[in-house]
Protein backbone atom coordinates (compact mmCIF):
# COMPACT_ATOMS: atom_id res chain seq x y z
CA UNK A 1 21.59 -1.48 -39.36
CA UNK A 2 19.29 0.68 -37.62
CA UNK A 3 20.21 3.36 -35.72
CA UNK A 4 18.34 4.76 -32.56
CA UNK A 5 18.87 7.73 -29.95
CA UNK A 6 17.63 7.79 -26.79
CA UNK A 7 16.62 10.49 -24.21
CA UNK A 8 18.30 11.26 -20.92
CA UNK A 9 18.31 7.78 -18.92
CA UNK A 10 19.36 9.41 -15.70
CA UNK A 11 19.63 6.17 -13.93
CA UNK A 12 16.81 4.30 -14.85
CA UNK A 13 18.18 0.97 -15.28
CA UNK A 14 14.29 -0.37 -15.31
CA UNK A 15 12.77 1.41 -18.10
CA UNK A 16 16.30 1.36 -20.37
CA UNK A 17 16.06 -2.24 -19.84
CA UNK A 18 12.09 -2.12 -20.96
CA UNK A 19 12.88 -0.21 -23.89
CA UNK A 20 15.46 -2.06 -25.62
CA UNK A 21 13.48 -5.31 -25.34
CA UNK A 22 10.77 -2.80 -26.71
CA UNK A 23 12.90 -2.08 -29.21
CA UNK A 24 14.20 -5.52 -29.91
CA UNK A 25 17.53 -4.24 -29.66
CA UNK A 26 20.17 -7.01 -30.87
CA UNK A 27 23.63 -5.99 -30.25
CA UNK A 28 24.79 -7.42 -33.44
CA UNK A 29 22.45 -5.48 -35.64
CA UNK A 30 21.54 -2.34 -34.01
CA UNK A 31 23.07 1.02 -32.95
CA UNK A 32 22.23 2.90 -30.38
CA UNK A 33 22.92 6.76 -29.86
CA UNK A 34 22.38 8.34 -25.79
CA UNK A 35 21.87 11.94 -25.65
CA UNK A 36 24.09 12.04 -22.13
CA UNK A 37 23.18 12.17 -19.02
CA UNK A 38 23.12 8.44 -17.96
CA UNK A 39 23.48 8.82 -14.18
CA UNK A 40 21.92 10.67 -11.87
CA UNK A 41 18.61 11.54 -9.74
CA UNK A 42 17.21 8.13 -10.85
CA UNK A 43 17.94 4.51 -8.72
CA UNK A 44 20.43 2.50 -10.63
CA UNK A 45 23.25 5.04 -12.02
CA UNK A 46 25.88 2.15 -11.52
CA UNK A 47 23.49 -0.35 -13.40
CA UNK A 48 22.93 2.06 -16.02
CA UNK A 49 26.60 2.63 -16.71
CA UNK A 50 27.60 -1.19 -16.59
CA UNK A 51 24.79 -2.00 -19.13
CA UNK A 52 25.96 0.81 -21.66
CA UNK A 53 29.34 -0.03 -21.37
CA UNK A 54 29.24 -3.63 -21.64
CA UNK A 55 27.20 -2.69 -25.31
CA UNK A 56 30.56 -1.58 -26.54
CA UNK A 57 30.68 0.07 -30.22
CA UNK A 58 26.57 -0.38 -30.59
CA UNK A 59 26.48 2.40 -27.83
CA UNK A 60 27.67 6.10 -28.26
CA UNK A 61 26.96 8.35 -25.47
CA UNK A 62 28.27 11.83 -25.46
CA UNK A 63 29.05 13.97 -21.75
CA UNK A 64 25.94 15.20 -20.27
CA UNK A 65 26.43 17.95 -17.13
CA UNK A 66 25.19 15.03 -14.60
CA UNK A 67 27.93 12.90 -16.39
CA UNK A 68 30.35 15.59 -16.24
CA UNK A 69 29.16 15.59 -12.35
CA UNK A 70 29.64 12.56 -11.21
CA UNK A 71 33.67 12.54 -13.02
CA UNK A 72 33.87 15.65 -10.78
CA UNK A 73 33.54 13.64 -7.57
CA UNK A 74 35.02 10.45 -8.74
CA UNK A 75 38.39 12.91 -9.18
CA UNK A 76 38.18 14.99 -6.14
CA UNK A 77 36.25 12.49 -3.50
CA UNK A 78 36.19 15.96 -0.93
CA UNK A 79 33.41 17.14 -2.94
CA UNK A 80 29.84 17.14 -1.15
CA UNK A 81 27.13 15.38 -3.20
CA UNK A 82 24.38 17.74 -4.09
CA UNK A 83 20.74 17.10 -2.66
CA UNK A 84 18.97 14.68 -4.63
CA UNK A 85 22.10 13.12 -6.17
CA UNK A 86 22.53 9.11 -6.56
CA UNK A 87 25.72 8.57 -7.10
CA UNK A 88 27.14 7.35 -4.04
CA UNK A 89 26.67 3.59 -4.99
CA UNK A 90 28.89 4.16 -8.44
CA UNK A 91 31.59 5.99 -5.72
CA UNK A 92 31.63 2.68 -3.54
CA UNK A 93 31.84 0.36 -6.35
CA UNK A 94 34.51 -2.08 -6.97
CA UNK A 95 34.54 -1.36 -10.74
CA UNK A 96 34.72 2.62 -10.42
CA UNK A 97 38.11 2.95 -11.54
CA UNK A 98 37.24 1.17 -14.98
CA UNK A 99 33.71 2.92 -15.06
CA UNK A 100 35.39 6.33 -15.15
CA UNK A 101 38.37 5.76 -17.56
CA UNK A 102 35.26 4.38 -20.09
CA UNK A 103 33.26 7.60 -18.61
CA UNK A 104 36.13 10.24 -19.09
CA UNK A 105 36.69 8.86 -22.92
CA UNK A 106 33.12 9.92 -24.01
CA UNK A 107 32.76 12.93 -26.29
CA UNK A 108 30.69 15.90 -25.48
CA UNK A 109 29.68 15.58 -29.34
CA UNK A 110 28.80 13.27 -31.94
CA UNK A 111 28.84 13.89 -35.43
CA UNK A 112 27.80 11.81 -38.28
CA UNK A 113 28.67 13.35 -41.48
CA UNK A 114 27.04 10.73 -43.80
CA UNK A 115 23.88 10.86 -42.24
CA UNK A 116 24.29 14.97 -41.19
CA UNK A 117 23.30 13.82 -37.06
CA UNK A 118 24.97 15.67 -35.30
CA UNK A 119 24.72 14.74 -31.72
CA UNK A 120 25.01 16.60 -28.32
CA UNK A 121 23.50 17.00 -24.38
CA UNK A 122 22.02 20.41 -24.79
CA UNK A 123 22.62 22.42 -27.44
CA UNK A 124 25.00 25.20 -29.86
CA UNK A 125 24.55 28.83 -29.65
CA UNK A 126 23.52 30.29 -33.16
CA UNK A 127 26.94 31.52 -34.19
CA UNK A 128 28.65 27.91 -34.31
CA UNK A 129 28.65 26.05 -37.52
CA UNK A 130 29.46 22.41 -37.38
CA UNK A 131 33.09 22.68 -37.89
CA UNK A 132 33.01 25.71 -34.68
CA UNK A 133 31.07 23.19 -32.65
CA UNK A 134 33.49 19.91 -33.44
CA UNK A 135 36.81 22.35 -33.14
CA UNK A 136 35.80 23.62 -30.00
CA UNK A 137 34.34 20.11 -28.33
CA UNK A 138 37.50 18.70 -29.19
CA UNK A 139 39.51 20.93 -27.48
CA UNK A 140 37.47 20.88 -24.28
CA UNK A 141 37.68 17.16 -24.59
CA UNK A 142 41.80 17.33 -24.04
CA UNK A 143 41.90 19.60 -21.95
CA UNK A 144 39.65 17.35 -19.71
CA UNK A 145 41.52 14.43 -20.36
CA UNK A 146 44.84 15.67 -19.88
CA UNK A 147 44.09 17.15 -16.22
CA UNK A 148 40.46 15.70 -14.98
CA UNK A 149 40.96 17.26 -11.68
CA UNK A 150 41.80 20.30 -12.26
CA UNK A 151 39.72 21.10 -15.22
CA UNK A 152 36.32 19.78 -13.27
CA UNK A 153 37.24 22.03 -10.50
CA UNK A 154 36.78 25.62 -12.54
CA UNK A 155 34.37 23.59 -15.03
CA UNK A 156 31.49 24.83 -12.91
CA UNK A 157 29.93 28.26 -12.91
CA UNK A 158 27.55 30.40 -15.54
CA UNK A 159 30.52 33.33 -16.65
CA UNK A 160 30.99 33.78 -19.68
CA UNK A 161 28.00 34.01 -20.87
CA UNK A 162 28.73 35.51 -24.20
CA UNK A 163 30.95 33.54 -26.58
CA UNK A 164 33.85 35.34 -28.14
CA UNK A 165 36.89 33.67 -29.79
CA UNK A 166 39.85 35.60 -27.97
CA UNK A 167 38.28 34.10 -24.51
CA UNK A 168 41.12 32.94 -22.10
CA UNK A 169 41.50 29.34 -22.13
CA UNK A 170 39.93 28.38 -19.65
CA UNK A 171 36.98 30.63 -19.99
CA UNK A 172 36.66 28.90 -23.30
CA UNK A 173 36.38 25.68 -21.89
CA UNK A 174 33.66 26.63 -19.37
CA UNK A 175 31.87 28.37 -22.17
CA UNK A 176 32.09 25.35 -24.56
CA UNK A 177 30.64 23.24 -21.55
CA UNK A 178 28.17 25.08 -20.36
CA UNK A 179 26.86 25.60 -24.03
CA UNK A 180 26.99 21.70 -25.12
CA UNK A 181 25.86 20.71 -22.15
CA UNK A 182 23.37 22.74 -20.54
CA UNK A 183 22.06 25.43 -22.57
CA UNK A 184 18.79 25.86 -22.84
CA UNK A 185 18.24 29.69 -23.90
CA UNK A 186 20.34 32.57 -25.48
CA UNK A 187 19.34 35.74 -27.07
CA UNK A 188 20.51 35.93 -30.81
CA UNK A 189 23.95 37.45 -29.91
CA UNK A 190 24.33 34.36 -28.26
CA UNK A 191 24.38 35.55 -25.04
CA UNK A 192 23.43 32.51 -22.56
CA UNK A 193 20.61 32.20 -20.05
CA UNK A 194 21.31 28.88 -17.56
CA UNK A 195 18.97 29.76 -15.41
CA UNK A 196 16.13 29.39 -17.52
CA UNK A 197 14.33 26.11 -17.92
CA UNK A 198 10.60 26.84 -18.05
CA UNK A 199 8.82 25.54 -21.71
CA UNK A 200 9.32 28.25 -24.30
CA UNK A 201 5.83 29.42 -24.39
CA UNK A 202 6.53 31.16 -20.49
CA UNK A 203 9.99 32.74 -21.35
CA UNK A 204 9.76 36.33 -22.22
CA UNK A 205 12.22 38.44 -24.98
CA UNK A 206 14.94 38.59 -25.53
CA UNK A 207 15.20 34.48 -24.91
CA UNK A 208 14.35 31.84 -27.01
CA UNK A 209 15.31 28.42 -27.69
CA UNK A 210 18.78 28.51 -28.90
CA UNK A 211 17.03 26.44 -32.03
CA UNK A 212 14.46 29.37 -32.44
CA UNK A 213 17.01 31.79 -33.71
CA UNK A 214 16.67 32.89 -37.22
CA UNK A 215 20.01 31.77 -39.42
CA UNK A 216 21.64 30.01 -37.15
CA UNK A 217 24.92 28.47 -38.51
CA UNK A 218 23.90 24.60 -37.82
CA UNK A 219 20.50 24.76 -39.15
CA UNK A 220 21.84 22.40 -42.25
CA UNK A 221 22.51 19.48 -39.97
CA UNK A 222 20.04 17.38 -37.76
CA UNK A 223 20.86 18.39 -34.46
CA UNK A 224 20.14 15.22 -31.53
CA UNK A 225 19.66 16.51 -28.09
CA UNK A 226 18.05 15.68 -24.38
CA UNK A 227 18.71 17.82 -21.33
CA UNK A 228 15.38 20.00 -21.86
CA UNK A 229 12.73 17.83 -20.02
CA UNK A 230 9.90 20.92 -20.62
CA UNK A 231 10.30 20.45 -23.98
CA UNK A 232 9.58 17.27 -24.41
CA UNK A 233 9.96 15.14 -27.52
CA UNK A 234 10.07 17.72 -30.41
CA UNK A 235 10.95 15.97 -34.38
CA UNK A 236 11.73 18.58 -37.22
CA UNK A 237 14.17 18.18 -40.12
CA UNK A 238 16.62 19.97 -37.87
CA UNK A 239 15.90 18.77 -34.65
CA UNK A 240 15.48 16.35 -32.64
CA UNK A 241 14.76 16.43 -28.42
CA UNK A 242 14.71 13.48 -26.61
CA UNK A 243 13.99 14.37 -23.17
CA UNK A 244 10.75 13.31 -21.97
CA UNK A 245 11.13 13.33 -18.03
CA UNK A 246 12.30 9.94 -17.65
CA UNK A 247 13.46 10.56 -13.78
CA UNK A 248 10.39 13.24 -13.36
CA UNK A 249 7.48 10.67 -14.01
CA UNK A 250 7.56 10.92 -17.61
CA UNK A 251 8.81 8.62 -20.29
CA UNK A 252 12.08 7.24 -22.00
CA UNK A 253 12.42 7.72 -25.32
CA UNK A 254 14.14 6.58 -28.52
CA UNK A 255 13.34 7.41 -31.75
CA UNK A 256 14.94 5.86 -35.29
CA UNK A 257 16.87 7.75 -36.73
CA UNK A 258 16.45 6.58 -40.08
CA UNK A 259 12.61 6.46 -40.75
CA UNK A 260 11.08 9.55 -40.36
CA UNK A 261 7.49 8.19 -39.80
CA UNK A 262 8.37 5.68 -37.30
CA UNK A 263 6.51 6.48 -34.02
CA UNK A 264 8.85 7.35 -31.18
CA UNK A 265 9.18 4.34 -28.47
CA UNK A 266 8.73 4.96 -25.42
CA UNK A 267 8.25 3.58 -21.87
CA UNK A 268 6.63 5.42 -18.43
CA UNK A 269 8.83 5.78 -15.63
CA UNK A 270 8.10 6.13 -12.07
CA UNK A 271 8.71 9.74 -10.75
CA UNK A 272 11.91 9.09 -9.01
CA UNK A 273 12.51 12.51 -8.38
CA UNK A 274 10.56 16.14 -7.69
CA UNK A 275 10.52 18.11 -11.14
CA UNK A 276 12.67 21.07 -11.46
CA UNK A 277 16.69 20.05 -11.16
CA UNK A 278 18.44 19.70 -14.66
């Protein structure tokens, strides 16, 4: 059975479509991995979300922040969409309610221990093993599920930035979100930088990739990731990124997982959006 990821989709129901008949995807065969982030900034969000869906077990997804986004305003319709948001049509839609119970039930991470993939949106800080990162994304995950509302309300903001294990509760949560699924950059105390999301070679000391740090506790496992369209598509035994600016003008991306010399697939997409939002 082979098994694919794909890059941040973002609501390009056009080139997703494109790229599994590129891939000559059959859903009876093949298995598909999405680094998060299906909705948002691109056209079709609601198409997007119906087609991986309806793929049932061949597709995993885990949360990205633009996922985590759109559950925000599907539980608290007061909210004000953000500028350059597209999510209105999945808010009008007569099959939202079913579309965000499927939604809410995604993890923020994957992790396949026979193959050592371990799967997220952005990224760990150095001091999490596997077994930190899995503890900690499960936790967040009930805590979500057993009050949506409430926890997407105080799920947003950068503090703390520094992760320490006798963090409040809810500070851990925030922490454990921001980090899985919109880190980009820490120092090597693991100290977080969410502003930051320039290519490496323009970010000055003490940042760097949270990849780039020297012992860092997951470096055993192949870590799967999008949310870092500056980066671009980068394959090392430890890594893999899969954003390649499907929504900015760039491509969409998946690469299989299971033979290393396979070129990655990918398919151009219109620039749907200005560069420069996450």
């Amino acid at each position: 059975m082979p098994r694919y990821a794909i890059g941040d989709v973002q609501g390009c129901l056009e080139p997703l479509q494109q790229l599994l008949r590129k891939l000559r995807f059959s859903a009876d065969r093949d298995q598909l991995t999405f680094a998060g982030d299906l909705v948002n900034r691109g056209p079709d969000s609601l198409g997007v979300l119906r087609l991986v869906r309806a793929l049932g077990d061949n597709a995993r997804t885990v949360l990205g922040n633009h996922d985590l986004h759109l559950l925000a305003h599907h539980f608290d319709p007061a909210r004000p969409l953000r500028a350059g948001d597209t999510l209105q049509e999945i808010l009008d839609a007569p099959d939202r309610d079913p579309l965000m119970e499927w939604l809410l039930e995604r993890p923020l991470l994957v992790f396949d221990a026979a193959q050592a993939d371990l799967f997220v949106h952005a990224g760990l800080v150095p001091q999490w093993s596997v077994a930190d990162a899995r503890r900690l994304a499960t936790q967040t995950e009930d805590a979500l599920r057993a009050e949506p509302r409430g926890f997407l309300a105080r799920m947003y903001g950068n503090q703390p930035d520094r992760w320490r294990e006798q963090l409040p509760a809810e500070d851990r949560e925030r922490f454990t979100i921001n980090v899985l699924t919109r880190l980009r950059y820490c120092s090597a105390d693991g100290t977080v930088n969410l502003k930051l999301k320039e290519s490496p070679e323009r970010v000055p000391p003490p940042w760097l990739p949270w990849f780039a740090h020297a012992g860092r506790a997951s470096a055993a496992v192949r870590v799967v990731f999008g949310h870092w369209s500056t980066l671009g598509l980068r394959r090392e035994a430890n890594l893999l990124a899969l954003d390649t600016g499907c929504v900015w003008g760039g491509t969409l991306t998946a690469v299989n997982l299971d033979d290393p010399e396979a070129p990655p697939v990918q398919v151009r997409c219109a620039a749907c959006q200005q560069p420069g939002a996450d």
